[in-house]
PDB file of N, CA and C in Angstrom:
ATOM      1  N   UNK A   1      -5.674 -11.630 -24.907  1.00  0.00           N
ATOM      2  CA  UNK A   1      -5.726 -11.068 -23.570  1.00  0.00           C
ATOM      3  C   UNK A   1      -7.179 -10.766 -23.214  1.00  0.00           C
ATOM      4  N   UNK A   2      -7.708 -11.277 -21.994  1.00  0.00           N
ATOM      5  CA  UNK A   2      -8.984 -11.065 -21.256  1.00  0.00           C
ATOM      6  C   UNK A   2      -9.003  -9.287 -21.152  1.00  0.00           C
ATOM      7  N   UNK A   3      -9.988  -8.806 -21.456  1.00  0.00           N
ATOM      8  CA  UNK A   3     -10.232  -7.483 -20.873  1.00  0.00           C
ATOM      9  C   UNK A   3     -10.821  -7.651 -19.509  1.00  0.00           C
ATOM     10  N   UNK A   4     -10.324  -7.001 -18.243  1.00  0.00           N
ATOM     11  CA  UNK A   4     -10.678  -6.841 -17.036  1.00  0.00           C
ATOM     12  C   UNK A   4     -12.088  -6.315 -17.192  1.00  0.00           C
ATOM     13  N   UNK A   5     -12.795  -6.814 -16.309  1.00  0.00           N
ATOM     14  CA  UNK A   5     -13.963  -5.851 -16.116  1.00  0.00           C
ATOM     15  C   UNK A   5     -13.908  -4.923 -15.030  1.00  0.00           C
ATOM     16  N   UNK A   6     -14.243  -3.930 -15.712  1.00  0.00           N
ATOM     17  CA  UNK A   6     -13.659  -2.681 -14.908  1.00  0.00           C
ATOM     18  C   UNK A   6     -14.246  -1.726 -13.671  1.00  0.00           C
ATOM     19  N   UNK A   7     -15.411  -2.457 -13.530  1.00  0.00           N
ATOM     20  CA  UNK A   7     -16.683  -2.395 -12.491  1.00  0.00           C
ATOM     21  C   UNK A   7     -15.688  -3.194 -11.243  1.00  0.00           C
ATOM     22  N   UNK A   8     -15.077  -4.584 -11.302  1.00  0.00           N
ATOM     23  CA  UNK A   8     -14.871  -5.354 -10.421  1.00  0.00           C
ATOM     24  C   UNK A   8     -13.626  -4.942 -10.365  1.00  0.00           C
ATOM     25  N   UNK A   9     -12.753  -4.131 -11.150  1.00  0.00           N
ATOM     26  CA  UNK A   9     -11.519  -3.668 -10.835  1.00  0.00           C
ATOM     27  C   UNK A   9     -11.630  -2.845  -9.712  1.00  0.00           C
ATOM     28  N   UNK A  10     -12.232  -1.651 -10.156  1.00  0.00           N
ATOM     29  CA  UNK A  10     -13.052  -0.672  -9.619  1.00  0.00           C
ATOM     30  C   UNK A  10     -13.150  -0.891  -7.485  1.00  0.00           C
ATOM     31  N   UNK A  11     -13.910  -1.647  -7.872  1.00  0.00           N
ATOM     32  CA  UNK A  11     -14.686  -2.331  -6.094  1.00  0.00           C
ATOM     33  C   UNK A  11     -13.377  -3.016  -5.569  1.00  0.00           C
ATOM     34  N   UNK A  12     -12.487  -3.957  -6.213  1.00  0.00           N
ATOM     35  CA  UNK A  12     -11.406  -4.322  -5.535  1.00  0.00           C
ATOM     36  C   UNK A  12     -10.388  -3.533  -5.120  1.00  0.00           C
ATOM     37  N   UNK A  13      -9.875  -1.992  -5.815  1.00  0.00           N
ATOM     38  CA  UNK A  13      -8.887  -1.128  -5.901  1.00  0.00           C
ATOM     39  C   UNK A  13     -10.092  -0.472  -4.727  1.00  0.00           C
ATOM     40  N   UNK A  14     -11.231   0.029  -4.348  1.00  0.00           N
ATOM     41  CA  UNK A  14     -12.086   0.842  -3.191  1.00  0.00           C
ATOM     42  C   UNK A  14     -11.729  -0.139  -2.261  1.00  0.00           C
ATOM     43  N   UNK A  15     -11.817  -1.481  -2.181  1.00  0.00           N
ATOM     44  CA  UNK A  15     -11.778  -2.275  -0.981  1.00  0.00           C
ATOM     45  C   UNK A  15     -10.274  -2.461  -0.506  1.00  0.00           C
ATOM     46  N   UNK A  16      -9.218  -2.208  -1.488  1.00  0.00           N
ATOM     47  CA  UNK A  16      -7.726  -2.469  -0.552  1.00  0.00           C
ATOM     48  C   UNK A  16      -7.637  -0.860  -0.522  1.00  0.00           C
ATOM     49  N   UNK A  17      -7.902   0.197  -1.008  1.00  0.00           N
ATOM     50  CA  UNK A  17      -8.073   1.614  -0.464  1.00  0.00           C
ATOM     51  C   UNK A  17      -7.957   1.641   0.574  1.00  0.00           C
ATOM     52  N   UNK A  18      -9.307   1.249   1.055  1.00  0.00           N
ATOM     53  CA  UNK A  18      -9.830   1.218   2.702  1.00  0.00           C
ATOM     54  C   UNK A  18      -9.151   0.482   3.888  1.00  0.00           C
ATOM     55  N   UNK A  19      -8.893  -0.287   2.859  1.00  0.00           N
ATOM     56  CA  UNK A  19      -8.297  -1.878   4.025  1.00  0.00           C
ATOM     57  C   UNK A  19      -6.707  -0.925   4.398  1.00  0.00           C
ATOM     58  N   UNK A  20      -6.348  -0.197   3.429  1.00  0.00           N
ATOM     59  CA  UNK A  20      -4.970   0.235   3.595  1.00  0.00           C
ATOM     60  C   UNK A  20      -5.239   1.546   4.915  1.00  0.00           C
ATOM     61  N   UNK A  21      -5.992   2.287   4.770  1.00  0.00           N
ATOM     62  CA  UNK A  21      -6.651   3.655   5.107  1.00  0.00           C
ATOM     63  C   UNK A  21      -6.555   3.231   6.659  1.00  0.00           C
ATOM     64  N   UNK A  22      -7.486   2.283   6.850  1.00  0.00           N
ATOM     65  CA  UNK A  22      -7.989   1.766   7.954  1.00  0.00           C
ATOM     66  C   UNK A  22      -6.795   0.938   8.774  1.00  0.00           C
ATOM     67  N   UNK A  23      -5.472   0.432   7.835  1.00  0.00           N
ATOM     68  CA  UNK A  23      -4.085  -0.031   8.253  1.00  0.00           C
ATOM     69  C   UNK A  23      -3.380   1.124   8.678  1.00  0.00           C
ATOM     70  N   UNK A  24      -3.035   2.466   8.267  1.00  0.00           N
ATOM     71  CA  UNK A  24      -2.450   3.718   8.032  1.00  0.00           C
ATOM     72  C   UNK A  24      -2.883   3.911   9.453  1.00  0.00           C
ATOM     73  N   UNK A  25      -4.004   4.084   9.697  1.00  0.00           N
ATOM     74  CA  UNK A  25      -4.693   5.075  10.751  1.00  0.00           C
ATOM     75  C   UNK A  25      -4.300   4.024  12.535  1.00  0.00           C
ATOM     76  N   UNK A  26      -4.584   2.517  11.990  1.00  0.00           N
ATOM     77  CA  UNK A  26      -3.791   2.034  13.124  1.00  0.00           C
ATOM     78  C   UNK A  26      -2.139   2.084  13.320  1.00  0.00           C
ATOM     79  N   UNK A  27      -1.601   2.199  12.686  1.00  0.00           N
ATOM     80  CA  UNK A  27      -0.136   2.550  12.409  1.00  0.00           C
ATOM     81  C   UNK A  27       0.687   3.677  13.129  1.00  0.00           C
ATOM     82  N   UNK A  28      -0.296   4.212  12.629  1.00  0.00           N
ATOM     83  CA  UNK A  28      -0.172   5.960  12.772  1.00  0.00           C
ATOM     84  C   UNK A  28      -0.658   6.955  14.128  1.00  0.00           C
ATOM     85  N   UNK A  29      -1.499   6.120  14.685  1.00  0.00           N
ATOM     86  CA  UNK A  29      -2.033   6.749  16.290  1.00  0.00           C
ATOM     87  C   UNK A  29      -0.846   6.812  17.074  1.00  0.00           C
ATOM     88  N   UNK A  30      -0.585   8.368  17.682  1.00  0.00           N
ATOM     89  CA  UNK A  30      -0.212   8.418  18.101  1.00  0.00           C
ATOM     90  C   UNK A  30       0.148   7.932  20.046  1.00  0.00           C
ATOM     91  N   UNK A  31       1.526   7.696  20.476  1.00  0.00           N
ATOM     92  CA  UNK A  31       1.507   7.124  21.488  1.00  0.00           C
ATOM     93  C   UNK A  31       1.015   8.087  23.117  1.00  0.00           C
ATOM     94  N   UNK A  32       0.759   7.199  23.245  1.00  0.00           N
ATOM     95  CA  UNK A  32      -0.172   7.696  24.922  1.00  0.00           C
ATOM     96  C   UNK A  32       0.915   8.849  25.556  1.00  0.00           C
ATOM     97  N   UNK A  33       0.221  10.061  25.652  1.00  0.00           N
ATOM     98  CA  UNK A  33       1.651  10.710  26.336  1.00  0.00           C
ATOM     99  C   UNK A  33       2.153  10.655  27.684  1.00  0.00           C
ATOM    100  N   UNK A  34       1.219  10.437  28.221  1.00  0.00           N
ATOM    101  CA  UNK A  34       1.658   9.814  29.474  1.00  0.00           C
ATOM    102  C   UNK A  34       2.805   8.780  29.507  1.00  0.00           C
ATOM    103  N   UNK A  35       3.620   7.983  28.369  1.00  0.00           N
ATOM    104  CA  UNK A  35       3.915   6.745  28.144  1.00  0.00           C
ATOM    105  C   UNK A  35       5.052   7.383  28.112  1.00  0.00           C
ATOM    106  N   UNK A  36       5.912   6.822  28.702  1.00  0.00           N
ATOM    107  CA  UNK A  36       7.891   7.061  28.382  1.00  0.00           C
ATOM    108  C   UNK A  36       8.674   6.078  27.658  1.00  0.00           C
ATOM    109  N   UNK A  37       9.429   5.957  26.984  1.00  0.00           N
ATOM    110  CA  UNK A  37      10.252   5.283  26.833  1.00  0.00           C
ATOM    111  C   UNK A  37      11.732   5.538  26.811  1.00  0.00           C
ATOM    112  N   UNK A  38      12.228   4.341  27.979  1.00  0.00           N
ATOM    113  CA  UNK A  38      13.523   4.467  28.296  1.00  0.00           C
ATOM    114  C   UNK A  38      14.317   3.427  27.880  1.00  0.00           C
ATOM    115  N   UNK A  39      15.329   3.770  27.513  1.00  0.00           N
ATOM    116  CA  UNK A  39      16.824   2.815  27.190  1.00  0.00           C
ATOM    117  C   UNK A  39      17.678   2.684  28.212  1.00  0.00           C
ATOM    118  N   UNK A  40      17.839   1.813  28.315  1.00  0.00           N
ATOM    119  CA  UNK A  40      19.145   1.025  29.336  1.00  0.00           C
ATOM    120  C   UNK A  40      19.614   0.073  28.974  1.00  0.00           C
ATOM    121  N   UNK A  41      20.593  -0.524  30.325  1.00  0.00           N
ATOM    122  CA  UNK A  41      21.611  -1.846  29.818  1.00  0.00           C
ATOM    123  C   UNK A  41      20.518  -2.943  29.818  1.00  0.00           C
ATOM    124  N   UNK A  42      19.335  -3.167  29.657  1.00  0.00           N
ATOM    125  CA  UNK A  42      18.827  -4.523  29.821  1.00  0.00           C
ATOM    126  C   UNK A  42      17.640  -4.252  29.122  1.00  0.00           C
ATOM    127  N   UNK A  43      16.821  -5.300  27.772  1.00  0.00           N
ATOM    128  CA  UNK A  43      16.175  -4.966  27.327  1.00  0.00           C
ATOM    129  C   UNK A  43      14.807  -4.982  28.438  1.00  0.00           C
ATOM    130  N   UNK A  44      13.955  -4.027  28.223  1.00  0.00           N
ATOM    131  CA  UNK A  44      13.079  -3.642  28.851  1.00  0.00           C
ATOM    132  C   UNK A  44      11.311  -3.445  27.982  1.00  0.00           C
ATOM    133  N   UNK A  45      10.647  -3.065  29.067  1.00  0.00           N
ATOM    134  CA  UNK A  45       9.135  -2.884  28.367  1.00  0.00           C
ATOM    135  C   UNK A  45       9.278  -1.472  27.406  1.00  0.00           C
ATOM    136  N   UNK A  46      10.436  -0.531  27.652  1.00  0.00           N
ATOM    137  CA  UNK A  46      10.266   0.721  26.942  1.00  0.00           C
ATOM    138  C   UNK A  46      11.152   0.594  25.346  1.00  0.00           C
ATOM    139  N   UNK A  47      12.038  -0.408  25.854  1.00  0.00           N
ATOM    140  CA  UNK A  47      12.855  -1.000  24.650  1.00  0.00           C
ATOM    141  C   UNK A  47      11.936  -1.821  23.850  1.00  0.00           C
ATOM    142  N   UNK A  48      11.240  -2.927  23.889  1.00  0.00           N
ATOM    143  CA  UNK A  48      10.316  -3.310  23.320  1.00  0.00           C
ATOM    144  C   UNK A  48       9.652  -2.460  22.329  1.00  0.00           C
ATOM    145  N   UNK A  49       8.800  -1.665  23.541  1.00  0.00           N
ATOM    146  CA  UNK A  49       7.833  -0.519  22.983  1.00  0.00           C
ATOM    147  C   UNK A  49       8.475   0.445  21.701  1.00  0.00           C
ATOM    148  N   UNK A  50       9.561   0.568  22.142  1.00  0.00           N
ATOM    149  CA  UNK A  50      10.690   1.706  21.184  1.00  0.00           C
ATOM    150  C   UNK A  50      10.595   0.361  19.941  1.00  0.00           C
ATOM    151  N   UNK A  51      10.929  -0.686  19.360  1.00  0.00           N
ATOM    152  CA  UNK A  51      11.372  -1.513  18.782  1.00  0.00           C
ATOM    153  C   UNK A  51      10.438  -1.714  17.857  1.00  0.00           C
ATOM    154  N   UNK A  52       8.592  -1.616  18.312  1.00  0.00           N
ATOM    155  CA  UNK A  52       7.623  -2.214  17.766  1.00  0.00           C
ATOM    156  C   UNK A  52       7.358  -0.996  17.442  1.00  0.00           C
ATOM    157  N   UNK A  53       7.499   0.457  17.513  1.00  0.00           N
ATOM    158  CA  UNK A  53       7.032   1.881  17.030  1.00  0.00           C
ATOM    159  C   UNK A  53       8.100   1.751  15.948  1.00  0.00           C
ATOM    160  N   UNK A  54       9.257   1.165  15.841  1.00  0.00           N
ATOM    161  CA  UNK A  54      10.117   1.448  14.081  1.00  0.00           C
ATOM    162  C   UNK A  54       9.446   0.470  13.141  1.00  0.00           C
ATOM    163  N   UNK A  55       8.984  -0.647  13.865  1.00  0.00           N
ATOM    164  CA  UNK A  55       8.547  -1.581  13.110  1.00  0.00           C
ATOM    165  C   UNK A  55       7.187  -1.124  12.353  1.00  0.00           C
ATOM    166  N   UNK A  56       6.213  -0.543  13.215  1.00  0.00           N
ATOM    167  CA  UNK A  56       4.942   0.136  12.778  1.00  0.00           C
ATOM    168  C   UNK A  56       5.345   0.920  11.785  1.00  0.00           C
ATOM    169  N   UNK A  57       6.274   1.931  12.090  1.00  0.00           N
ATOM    170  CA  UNK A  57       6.723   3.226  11.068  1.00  0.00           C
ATOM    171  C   UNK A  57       7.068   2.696   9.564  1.00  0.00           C
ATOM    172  N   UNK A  58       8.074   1.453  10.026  1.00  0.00           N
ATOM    173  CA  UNK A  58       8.441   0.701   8.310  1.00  0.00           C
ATOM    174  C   UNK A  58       6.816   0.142   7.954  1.00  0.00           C
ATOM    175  N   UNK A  59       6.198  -0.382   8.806  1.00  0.00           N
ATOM    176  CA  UNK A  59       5.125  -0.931   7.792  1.00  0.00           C
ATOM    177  C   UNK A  59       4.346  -0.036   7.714  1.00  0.00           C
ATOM    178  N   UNK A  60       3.802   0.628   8.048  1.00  0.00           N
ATOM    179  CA  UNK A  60       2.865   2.015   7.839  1.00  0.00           C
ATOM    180  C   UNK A  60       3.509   3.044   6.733  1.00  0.00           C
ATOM    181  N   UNK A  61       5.311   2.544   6.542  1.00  0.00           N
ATOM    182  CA  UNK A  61       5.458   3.661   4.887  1.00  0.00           C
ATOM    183  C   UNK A  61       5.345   2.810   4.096  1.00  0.00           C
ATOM    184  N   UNK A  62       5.571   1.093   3.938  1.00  0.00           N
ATOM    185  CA  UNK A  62       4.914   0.518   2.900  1.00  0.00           C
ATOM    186  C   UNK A  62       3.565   0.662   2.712  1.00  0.00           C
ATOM    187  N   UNK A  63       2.831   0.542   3.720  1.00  0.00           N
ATOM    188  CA  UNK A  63       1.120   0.619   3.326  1.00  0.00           C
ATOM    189  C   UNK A  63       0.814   2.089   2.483  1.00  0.00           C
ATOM    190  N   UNK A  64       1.747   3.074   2.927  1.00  0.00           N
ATOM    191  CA  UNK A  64       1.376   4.116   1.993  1.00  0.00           C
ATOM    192  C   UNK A  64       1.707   4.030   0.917  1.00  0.00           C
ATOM    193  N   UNK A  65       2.804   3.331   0.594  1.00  0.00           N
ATOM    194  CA  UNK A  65       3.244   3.286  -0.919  1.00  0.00           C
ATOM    195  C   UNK A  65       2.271   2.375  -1.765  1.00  0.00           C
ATOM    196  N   UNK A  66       1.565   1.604  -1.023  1.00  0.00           N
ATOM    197  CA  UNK A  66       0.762   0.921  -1.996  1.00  0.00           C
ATOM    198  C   UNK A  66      -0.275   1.137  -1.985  1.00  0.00           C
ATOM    199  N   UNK A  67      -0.886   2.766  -1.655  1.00  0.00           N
ATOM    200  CA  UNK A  67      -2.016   3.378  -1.305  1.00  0.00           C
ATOM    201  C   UNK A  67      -1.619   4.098  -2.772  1.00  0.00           C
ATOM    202  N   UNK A  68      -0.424   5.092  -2.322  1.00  0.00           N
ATOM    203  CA  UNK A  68      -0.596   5.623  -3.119  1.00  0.00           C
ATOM    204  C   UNK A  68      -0.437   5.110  -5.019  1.00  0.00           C
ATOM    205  N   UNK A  69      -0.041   3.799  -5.108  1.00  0.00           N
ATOM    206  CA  UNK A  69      -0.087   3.159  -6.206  1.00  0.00           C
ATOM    207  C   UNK A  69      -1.913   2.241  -6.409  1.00  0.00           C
ATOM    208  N   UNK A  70      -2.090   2.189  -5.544  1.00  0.00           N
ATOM    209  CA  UNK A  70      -3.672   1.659  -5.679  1.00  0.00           C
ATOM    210  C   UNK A  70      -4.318   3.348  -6.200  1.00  0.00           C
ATOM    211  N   UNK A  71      -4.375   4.719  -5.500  1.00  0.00           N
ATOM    212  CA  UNK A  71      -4.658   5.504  -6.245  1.00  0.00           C
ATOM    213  C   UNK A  71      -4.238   6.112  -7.550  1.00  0.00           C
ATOM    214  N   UNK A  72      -3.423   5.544  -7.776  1.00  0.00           N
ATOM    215  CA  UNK A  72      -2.931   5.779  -9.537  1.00  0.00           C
ATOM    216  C   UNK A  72      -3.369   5.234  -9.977  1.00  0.00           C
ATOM    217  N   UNK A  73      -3.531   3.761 -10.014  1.00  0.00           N
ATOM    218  CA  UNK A  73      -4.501   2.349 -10.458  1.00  0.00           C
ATOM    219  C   UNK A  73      -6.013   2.937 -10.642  1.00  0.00           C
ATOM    220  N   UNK A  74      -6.123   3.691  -9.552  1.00  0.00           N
ATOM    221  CA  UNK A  74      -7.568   4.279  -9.418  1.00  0.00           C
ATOM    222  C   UNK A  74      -7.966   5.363 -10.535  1.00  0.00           C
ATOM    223  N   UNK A  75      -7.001   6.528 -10.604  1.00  0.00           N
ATOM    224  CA  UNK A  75      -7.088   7.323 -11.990  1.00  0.00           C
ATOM    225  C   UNK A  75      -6.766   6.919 -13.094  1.00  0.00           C
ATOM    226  N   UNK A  76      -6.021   5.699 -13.254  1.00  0.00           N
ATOM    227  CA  UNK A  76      -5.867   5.006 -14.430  1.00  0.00           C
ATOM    228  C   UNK A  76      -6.864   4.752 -14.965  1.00  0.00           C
ATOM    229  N   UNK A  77      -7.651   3.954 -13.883  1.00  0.00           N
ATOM    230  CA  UNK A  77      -9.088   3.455 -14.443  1.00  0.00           C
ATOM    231  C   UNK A  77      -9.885   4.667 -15.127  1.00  0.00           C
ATOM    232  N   UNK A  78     -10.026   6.068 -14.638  1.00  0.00           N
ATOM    233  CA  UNK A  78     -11.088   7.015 -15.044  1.00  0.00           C
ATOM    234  C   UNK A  78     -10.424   7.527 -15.967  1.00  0.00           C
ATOM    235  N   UNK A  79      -9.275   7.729 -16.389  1.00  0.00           N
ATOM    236  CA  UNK A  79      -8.318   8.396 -17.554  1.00  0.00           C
ATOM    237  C   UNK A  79      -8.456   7.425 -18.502  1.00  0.00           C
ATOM    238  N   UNK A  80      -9.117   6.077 -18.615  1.00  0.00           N
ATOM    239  CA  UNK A  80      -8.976   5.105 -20.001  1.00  0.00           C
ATOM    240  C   UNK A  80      -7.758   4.334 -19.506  1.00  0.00           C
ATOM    241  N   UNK A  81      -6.706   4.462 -18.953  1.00  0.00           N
ATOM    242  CA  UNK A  81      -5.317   3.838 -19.334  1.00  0.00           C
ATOM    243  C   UNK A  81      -4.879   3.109 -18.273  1.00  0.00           C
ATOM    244  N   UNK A  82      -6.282   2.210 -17.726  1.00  0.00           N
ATOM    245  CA  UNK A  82      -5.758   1.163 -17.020  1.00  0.00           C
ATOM    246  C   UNK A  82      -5.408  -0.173 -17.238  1.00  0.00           C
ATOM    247  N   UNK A  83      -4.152  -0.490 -17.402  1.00  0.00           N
ATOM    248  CA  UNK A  83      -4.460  -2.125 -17.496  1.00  0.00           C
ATOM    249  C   UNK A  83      -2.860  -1.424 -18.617  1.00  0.00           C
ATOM    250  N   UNK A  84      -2.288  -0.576 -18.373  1.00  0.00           N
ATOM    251  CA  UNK A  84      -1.107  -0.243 -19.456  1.00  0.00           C
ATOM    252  C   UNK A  84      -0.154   0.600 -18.567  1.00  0.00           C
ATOM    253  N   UNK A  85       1.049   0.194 -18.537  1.00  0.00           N
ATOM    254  CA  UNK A  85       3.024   0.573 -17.767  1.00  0.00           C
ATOM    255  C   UNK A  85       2.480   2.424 -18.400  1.00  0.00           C
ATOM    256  N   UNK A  86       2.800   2.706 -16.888  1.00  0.00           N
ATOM    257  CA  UNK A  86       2.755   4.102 -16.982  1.00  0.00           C
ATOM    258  C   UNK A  86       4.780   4.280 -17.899  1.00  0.00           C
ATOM    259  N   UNK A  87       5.429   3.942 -17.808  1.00  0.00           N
ATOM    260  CA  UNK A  87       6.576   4.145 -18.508  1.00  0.00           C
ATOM    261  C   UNK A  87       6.937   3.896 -20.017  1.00  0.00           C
ATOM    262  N   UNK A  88       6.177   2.453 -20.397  1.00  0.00           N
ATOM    263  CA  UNK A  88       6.448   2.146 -21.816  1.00  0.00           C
ATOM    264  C   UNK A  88       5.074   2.304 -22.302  1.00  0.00           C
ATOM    265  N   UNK A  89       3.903   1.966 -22.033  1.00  0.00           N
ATOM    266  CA  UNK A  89       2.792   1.857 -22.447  1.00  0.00           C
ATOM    267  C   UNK A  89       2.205   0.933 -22.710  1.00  0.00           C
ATOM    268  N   UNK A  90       3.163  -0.151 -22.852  1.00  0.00           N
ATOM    269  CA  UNK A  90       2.706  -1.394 -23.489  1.00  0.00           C
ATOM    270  C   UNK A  90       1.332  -1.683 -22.337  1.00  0.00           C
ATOM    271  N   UNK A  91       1.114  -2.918 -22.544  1.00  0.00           N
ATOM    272  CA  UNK A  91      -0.167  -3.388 -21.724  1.00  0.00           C
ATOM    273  C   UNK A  91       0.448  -4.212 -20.461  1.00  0.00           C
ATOM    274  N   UNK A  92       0.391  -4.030 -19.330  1.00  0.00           N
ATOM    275  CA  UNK A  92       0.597  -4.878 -18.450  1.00  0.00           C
ATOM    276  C   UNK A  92       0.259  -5.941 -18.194  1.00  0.00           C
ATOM    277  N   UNK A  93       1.126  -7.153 -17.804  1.00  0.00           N
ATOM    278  CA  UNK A  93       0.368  -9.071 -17.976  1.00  0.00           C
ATOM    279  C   UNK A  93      -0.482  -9.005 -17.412  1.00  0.00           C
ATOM    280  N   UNK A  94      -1.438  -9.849 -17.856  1.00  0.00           N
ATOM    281  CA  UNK A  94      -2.640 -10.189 -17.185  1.00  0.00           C
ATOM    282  C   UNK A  94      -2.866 -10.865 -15.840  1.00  0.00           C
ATOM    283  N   UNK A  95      -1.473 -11.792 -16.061  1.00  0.00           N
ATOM    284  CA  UNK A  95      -1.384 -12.340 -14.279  1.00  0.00           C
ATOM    285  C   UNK A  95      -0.911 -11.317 -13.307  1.00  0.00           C
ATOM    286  N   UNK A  96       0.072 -10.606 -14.012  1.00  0.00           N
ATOM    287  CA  UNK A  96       0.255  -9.280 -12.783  1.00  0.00           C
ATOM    288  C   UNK A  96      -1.093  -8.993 -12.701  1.00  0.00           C
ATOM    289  N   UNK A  97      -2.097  -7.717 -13.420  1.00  0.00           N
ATOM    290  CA  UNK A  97      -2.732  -7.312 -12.744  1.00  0.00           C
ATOM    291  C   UNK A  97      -4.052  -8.193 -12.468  1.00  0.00           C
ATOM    292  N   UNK A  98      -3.853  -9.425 -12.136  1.00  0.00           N
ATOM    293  CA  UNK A  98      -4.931 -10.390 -11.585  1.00  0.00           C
ATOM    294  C   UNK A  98      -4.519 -10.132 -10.353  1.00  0.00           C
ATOM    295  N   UNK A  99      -3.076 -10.465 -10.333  1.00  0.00           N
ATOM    296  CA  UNK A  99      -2.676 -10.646  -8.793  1.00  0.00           C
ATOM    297  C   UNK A  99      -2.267  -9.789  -7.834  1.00  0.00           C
ATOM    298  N   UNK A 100      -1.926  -8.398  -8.970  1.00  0.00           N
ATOM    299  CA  UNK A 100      -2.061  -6.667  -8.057  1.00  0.00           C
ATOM    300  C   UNK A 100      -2.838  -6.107  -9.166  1.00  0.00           C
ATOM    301  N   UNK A 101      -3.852  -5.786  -8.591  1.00  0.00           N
ATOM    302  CA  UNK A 101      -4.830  -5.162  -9.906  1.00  0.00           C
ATOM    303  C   UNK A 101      -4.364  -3.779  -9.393  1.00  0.00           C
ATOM    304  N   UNK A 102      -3.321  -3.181  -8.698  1.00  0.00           N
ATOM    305  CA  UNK A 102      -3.207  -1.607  -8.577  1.00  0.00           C
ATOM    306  C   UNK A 102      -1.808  -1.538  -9.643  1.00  0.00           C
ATOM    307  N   UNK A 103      -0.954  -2.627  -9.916  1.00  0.00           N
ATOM    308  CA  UNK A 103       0.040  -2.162 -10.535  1.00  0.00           C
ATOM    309  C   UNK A 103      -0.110  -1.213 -11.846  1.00  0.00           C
ATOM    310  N   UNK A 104       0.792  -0.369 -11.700  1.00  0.00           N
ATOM    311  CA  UNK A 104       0.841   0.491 -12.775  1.00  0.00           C
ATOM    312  C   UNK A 104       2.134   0.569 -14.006  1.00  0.00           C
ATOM    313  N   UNK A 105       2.789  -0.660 -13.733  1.00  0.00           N
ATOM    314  CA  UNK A 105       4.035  -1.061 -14.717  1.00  0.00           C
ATOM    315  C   UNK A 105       3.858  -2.140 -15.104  1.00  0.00           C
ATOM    316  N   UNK A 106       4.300  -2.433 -15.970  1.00  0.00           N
ATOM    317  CA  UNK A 106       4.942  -4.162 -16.767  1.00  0.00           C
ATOM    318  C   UNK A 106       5.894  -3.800 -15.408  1.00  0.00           C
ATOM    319  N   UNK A 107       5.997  -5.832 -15.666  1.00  0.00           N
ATOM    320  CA  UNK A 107       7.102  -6.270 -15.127  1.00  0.00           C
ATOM    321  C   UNK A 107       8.524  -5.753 -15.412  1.00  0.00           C
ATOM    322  N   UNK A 108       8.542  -5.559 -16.356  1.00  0.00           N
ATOM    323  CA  UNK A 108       9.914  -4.643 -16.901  1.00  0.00           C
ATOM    324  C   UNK A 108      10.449  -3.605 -15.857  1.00  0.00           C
ATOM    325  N   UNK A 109       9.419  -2.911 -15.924  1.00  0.00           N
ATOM    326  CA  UNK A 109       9.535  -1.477 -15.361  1.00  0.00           C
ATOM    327  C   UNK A 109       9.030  -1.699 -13.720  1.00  0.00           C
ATOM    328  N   UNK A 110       8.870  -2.660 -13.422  1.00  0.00           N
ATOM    329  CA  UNK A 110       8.472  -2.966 -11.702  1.00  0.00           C
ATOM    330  C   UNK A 110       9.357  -2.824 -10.841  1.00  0.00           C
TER     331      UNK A 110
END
């Protein structure tokens, strides 16, 4: 098994941080209050509007969930015990964390 270098772990887990942070915060602005939204028999601009605010809400609680697993990834790294399943311990595959360097499980436990 390759040991990660943990400098470039590091900068990739700060850069989807941000990228997430900076996703959250568009997500999350709140709507114009001036703005109504109404329901009726015919879909409409307020129905729309209503439709694309649940849609934001579902993707704005995934982006947090993988915030807050990129910051575990993140104390993993400074605690020694990155690159190992917070549940069994074993070492996590190397293609997982190539391809989510925030995961914090084996596949097992994913």
């Amino acid at each position: 098994m390759t040991v990660p270098d943990l400098a470039e772990v590091s900068a990739e887990l700060d850069a989807k941080a941000a990228q997430l942070r900076a996703e959250l915060a568009r997500l999350t602005t709140p709507v114009d209050s001036d703005t109504t939204i109404g329901f009726g028999k015919r879909i409409g601009d307020g129905t729309t509007q209503a439709i694309g605010q649940m849609e934001d809400a579902s993707v704005a609680q995934n982006a947090q969930t993988v915030l807050d697993q990129v910051n575990r990834a993140r104390h993993k790294l400074i605690e020694g015990s990155y690159g190992r399943c917070d549940v069994c311990d074993r070492p996590i595959g190397e293609a997982r964390l190539e391809f989510r360097p925030w995961s914090t499980t084996c596949v097992d436990h994913a």
